[in-house]
N, C-alpha and C. Protein backbone atom coordinates (compact mmCIF):
# COMPACT_ATOMS: atom_id res chain seq x y z
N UNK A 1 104.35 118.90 104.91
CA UNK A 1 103.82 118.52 103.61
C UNK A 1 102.97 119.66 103.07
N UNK A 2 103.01 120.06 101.83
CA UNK A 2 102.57 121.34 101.26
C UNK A 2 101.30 120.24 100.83
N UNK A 3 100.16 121.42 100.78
CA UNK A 3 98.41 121.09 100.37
C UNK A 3 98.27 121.21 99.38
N UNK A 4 97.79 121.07 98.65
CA UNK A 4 97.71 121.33 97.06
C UNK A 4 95.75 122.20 97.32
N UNK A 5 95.46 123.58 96.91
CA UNK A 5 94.03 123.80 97.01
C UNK A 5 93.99 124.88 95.57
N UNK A 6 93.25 124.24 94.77
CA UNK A 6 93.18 124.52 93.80
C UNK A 6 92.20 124.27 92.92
N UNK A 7 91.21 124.77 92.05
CA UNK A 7 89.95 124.37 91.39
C UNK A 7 90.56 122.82 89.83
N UNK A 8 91.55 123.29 89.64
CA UNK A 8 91.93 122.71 88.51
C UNK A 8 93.23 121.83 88.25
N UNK A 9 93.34 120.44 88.20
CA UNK A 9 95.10 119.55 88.88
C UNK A 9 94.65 118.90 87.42
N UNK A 10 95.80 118.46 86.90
CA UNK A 10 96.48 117.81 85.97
C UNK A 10 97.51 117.07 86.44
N UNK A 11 97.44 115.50 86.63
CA UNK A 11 98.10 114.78 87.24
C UNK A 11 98.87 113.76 86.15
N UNK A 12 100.15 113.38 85.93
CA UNK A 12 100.28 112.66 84.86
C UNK A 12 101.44 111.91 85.35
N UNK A 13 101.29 110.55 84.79
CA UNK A 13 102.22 109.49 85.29
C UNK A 13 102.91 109.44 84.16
N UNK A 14 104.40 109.83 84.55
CA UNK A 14 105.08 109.76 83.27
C UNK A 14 106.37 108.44 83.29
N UNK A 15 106.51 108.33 82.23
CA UNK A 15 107.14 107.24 81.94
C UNK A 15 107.96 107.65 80.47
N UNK A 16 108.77 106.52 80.22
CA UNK A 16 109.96 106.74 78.88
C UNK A 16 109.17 106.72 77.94
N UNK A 17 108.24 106.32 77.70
CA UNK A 17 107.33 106.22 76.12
C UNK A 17 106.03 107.19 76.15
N UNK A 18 105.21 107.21 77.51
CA UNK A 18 104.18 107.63 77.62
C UNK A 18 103.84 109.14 78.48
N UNK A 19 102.76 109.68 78.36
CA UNK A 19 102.29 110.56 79.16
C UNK A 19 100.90 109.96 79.89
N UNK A 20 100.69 109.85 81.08
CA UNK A 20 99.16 109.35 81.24
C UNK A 20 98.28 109.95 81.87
N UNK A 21 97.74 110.92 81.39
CA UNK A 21 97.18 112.40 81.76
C UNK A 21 95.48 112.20 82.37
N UNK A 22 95.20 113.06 83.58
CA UNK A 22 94.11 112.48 84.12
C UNK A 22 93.79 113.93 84.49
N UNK A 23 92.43 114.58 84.44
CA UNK A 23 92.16 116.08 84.72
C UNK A 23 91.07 115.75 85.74
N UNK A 24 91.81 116.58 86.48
CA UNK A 24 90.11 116.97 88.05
C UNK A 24 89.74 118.11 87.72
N UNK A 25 88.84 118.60 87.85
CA UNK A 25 87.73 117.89 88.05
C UNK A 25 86.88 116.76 87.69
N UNK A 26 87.13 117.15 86.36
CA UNK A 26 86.16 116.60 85.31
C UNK A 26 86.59 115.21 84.95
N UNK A 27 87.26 114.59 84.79
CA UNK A 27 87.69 113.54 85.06
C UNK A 27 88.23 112.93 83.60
N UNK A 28 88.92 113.83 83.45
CA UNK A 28 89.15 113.79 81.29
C UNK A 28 90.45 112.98 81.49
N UNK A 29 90.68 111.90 80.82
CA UNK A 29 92.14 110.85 80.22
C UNK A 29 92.66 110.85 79.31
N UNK A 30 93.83 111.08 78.83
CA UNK A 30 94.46 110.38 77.49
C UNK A 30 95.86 110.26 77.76
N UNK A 31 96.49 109.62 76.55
CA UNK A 31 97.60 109.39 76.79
C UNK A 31 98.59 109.60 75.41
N UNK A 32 99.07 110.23 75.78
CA UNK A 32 99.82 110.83 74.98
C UNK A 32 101.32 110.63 75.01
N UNK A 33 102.29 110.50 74.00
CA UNK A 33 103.65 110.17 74.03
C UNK A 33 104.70 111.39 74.32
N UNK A 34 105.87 110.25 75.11
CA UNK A 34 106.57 111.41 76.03
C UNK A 34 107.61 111.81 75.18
N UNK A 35 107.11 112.77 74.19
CA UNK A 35 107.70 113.52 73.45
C UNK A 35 107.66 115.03 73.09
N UNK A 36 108.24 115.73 72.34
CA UNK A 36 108.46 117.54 72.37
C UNK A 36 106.70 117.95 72.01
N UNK A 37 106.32 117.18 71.10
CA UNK A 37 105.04 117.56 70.37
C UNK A 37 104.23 117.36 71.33
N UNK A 38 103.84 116.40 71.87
CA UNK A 38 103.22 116.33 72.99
C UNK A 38 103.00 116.84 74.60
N UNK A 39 104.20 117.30 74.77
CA UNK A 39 104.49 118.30 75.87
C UNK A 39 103.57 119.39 75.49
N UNK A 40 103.50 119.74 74.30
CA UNK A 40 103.16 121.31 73.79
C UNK A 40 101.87 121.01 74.00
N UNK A 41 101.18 119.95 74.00
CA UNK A 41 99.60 119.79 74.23
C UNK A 41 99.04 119.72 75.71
N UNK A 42 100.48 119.43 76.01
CA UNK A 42 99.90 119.01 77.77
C UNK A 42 99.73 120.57 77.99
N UNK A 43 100.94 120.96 77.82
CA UNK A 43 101.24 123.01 78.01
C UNK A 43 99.56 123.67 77.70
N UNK A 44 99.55 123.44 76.36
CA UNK A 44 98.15 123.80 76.12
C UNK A 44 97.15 123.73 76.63
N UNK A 45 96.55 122.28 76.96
CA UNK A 45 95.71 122.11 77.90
C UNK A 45 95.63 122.60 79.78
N UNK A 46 96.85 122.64 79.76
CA UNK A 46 96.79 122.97 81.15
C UNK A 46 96.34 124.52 80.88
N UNK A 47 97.19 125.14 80.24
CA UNK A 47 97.05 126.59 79.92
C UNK A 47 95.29 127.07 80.09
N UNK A 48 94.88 126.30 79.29
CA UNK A 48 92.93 126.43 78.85
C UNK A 48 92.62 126.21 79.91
N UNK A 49 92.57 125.34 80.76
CA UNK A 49 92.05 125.11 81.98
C UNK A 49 92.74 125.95 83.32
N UNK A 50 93.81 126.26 83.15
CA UNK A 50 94.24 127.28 84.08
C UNK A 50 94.49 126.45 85.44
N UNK A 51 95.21 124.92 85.09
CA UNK A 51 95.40 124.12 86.13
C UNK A 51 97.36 123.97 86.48
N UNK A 52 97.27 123.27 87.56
CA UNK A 52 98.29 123.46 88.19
C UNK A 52 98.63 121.55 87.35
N UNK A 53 99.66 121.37 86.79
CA UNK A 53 100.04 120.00 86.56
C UNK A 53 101.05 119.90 87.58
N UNK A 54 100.93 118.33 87.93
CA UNK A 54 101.24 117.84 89.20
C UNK A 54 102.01 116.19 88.46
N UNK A 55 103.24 115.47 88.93
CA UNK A 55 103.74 114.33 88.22
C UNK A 55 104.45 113.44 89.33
N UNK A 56 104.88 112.62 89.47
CA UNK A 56 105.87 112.08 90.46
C UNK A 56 107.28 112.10 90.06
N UNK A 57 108.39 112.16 90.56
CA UNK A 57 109.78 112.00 90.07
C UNK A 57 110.01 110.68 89.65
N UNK A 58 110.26 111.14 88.08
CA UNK A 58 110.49 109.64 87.64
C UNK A 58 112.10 109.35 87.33
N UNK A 59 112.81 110.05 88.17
CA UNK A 59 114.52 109.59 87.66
C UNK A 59 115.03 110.30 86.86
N UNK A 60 114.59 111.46 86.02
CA UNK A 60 114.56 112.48 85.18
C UNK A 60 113.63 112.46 83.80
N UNK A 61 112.89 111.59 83.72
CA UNK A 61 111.75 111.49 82.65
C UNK A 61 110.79 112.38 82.53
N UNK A 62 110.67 113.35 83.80
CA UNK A 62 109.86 114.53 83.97
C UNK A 62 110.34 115.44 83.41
N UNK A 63 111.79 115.79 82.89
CA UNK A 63 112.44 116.87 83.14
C UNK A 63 112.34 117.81 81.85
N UNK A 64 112.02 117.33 80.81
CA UNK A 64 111.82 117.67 79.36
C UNK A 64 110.10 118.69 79.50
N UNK A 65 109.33 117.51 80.13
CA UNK A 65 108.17 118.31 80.42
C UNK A 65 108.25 119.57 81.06
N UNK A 66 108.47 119.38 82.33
CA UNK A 66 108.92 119.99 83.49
C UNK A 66 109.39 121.52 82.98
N UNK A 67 110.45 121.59 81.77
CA UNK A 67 111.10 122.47 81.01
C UNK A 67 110.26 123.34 80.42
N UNK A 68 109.42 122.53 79.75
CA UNK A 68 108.15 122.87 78.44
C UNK A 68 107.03 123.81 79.50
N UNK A 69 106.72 123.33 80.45
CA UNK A 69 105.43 123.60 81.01
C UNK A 69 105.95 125.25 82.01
N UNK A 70 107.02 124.78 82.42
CA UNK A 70 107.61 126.34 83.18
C UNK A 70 108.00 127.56 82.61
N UNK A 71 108.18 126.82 80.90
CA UNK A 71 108.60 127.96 79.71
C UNK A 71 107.24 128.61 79.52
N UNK A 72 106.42 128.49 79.55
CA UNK A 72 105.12 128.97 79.00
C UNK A 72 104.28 129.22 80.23
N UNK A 73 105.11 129.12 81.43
CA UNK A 73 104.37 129.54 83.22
C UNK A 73 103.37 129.00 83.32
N UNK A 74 103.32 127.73 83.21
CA UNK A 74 102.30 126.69 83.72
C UNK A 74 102.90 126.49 85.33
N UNK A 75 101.91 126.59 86.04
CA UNK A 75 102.31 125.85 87.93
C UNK A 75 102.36 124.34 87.72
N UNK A 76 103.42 123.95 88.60
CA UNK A 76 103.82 123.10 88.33
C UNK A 76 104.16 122.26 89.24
N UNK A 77 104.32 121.00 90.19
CA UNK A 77 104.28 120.59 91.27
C UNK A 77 105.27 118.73 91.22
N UNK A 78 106.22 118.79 91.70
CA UNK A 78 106.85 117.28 91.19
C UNK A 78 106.34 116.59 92.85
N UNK A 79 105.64 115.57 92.85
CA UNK A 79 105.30 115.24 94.01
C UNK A 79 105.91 113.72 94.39
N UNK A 80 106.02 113.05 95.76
CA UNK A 80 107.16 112.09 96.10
C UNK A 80 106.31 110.93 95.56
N UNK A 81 106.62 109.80 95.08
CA UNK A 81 106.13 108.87 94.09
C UNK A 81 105.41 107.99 95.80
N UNK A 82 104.28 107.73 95.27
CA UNK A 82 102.90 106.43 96.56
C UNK A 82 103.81 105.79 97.06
């Protein structure tokens, strides 16, 4: 099992309608829709913070993100669903 050690994780439970975005440290939430425009904010934010986003495999509902966030070299981590 790979460790995750890192100052900055972006963890987001994704789903067909939603994004449900949760930041460590600091403990920042929102939720945002799982759409093109919104990808570009997750991108963004991760970018500013210089964090690694982290998601579970959702069946391919990740994969649009997944696309967005590796285009613009965000680290990126698909981890096995709890």
């Amino acid at each position: 099992m790979e460790c995750l050690s890192h100052g900055r994780i972006i963890g987001i439970d994704v789903s067909r309608d939603w994004l449900d975005v949760h930041c460590l440290p600091d403990g920042q939430r929102l939720r945002l829709t799982n759409n093109d425009g919104d990808h570009a904010i997750v991108a963004k934010l991760a970018r500013e913070q210089e964090a690694i986003v982290c998601f579970e495999a959702t069946g391919g509902l990740e994969w649009k993100l997944w696309s967005v966030l590796a285009g613009v070299g965000v680290e990126t981590r698909q981890v096995a669903p709890a």
